[in-house]
N, C-alpha and C. Protein backbone atom coordinates (compact mmCIF):
# COMPACT_ATOMS: atom_id res chain seq x y z
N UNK A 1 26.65 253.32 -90.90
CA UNK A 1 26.04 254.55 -91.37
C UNK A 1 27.14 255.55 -91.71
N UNK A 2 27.85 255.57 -92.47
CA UNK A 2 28.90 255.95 -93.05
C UNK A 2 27.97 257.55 -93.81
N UNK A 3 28.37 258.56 -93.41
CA UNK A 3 27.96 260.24 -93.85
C UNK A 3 28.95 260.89 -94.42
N UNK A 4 30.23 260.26 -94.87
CA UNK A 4 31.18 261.06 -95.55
C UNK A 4 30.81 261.33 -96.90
N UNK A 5 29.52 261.14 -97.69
CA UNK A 5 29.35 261.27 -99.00
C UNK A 5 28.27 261.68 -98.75
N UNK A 6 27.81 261.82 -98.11
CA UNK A 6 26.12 262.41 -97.78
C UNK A 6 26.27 264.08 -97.92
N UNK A 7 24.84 263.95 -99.09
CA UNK A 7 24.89 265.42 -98.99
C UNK A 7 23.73 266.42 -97.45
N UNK A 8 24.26 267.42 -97.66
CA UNK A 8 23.39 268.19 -96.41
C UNK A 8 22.15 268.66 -97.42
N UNK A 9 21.08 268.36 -96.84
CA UNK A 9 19.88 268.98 -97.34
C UNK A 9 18.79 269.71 -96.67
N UNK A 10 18.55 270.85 -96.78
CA UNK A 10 18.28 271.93 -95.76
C UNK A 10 17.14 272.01 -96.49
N UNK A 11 15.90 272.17 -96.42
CA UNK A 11 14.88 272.66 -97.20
C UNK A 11 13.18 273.08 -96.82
N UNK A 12 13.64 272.92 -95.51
CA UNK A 12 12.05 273.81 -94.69
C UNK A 12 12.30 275.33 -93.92
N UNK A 13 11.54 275.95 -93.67
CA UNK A 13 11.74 276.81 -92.83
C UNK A 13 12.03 276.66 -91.48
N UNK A 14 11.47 275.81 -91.36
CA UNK A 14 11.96 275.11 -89.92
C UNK A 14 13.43 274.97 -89.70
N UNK A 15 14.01 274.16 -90.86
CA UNK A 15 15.23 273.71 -90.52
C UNK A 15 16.11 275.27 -90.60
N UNK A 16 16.05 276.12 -91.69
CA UNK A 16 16.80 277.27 -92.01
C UNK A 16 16.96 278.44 -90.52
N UNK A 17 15.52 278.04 -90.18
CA UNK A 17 15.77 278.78 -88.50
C UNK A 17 16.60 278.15 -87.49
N UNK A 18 16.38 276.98 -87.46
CA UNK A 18 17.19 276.17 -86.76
C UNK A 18 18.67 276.76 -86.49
N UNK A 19 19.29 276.17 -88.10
CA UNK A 19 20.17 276.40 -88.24
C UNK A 19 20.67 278.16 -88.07
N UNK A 20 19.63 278.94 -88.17
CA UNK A 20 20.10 280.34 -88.35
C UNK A 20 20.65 280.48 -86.48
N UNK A 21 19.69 280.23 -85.53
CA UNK A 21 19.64 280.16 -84.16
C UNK A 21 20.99 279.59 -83.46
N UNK A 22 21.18 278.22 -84.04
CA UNK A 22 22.22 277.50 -84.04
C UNK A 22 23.30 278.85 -83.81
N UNK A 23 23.85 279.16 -85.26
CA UNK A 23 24.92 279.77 -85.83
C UNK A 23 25.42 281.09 -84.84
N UNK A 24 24.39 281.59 -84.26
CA UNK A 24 24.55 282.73 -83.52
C UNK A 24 24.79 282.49 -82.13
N UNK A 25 24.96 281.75 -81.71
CA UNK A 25 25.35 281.67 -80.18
C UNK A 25 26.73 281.58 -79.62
N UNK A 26 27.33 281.06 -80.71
CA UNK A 26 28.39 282.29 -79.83
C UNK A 26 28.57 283.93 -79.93
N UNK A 27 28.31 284.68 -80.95
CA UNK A 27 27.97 285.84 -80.75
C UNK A 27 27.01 285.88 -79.75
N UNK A 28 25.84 285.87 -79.07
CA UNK A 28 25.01 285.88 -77.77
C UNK A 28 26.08 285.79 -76.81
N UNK A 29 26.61 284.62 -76.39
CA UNK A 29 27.48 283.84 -75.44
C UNK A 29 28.64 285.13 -75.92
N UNK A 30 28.77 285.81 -76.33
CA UNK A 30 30.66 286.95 -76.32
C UNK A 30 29.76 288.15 -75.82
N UNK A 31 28.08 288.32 -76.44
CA UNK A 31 27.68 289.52 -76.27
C UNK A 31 27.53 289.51 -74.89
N UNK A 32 26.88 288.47 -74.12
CA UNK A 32 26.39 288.79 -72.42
C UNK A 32 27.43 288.61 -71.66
N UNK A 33 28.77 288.07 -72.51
CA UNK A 33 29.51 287.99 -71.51
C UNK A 33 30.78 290.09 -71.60
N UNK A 34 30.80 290.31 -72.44
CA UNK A 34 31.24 291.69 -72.90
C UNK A 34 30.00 292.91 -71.90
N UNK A 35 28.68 292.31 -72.44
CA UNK A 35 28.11 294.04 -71.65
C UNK A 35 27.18 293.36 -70.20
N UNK A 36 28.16 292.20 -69.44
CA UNK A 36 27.24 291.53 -68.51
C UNK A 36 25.67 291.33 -68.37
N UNK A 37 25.44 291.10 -69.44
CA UNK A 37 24.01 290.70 -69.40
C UNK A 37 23.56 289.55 -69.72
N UNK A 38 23.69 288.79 -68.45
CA UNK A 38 23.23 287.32 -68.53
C UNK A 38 21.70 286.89 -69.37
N UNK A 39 21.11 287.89 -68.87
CA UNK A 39 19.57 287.92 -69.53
C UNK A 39 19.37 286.95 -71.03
N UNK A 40 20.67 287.78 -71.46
CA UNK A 40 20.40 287.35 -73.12
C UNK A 40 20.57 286.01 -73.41
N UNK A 41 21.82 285.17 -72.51
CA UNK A 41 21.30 283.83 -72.65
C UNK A 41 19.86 282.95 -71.78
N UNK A 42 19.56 283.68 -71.19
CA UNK A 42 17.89 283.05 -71.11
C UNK A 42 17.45 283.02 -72.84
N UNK A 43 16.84 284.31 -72.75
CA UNK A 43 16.71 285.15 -74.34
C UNK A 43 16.91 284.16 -75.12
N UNK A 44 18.05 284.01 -75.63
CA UNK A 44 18.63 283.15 -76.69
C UNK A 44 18.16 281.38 -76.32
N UNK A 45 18.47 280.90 -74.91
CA UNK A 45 17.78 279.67 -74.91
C UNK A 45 16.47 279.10 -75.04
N UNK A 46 15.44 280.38 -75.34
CA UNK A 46 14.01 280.06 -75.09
C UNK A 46 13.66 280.19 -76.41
N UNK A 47 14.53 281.31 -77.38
CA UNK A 47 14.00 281.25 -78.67
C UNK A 47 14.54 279.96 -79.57
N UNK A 48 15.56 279.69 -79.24
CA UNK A 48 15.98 278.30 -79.95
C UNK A 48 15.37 276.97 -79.61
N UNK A 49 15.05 277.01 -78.29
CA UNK A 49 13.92 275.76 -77.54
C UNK A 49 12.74 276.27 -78.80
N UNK A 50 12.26 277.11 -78.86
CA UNK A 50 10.95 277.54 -79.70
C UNK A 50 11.31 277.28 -81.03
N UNK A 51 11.96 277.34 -81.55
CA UNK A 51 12.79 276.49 -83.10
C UNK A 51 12.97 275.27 -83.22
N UNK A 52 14.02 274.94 -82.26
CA UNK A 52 13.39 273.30 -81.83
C UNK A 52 12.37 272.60 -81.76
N UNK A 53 11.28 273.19 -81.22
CA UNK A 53 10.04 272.68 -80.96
C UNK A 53 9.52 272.80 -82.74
N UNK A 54 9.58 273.54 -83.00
CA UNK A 54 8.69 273.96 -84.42
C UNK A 54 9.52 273.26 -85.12
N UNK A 55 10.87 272.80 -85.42
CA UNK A 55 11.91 272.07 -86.39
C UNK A 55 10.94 270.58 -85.78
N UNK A 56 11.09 269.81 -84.65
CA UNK A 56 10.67 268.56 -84.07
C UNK A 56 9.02 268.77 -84.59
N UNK A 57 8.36 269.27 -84.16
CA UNK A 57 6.91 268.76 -84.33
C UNK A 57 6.19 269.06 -85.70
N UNK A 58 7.38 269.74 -86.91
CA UNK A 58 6.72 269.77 -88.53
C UNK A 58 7.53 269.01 -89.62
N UNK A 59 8.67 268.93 -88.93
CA UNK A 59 9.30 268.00 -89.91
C UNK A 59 9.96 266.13 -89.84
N UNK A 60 9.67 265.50 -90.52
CA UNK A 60 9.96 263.96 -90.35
C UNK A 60 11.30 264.26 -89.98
N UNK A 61 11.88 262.88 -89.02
CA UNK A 61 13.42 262.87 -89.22
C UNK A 61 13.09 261.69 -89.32
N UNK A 62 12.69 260.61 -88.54
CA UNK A 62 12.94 259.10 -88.61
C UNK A 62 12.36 258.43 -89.62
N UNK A 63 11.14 258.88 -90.02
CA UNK A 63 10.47 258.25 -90.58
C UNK A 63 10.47 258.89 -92.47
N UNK A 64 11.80 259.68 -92.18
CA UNK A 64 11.99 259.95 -93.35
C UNK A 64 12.72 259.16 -94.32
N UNK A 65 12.07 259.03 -95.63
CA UNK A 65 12.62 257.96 -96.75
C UNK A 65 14.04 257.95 -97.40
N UNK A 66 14.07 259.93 -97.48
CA UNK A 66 15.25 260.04 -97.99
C UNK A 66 16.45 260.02 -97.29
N UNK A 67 17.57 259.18 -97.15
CA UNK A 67 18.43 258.73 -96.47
C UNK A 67 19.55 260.36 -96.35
N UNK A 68 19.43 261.03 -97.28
CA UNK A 68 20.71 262.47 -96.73
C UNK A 68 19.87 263.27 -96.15
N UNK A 69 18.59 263.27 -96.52
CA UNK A 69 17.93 264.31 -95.75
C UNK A 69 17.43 263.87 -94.23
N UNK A 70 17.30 262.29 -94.07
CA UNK A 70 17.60 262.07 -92.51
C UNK A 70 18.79 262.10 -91.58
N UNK A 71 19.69 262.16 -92.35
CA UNK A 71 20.94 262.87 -91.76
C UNK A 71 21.27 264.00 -91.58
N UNK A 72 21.07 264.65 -92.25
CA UNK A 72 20.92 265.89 -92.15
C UNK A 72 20.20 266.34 -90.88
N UNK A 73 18.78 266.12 -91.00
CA UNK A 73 18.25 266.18 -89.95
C UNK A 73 18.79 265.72 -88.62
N UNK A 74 19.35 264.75 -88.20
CA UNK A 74 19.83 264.01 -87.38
C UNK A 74 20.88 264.65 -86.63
N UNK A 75 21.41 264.94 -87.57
CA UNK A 75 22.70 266.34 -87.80
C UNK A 75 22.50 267.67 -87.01
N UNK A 76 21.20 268.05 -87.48
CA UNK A 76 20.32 269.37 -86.41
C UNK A 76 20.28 268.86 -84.96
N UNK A 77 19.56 267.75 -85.11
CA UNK A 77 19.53 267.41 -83.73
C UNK A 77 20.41 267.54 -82.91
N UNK A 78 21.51 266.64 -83.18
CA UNK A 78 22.64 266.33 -82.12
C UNK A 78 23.09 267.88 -82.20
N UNK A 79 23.12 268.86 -82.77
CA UNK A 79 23.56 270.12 -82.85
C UNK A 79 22.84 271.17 -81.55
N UNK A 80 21.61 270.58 -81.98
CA UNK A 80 21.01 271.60 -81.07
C UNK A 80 21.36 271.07 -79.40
């Protein structure tokens, strides 16, 4: 399964949150650790579990046909 030519294909809302959630944690993780407020990584782990959940239960990954866009997906996963 060779992905060095595979393109990334992003194209639900699902996935764009994902990825938006993704992207921000280390800003979260510098912010609670700067104004001690652990809180925010609860915060931050429950809304991305809730992205997760909504990315997993609306969009195919396995049983998807198109071979970059199951990588892609696959890609989210191991990310999250």
């Amino acid at each position: 399964m060779s992905n060095i030519n595979n393109k990334i294909i992003f194209e639900n809302d699902e996935e764009t949150d994902l990825i938006k959630n993704l992207y921000i944690y280390e800003n979260i993780l510098l912010e609670a650790t700067k104004t001690n407020h652990p809180h925010l990584l609860c915060k931050y782990s429950y809304d991305i579990t809730k992205s997760f959940n909504s990315f997993y239960n609306n969009i195919h990954i396995l049983n998807e046909e198109d071979f970059d866009k199951k990588i892609s997906r696959l890609k989210l996963v191991e990310l999250f």
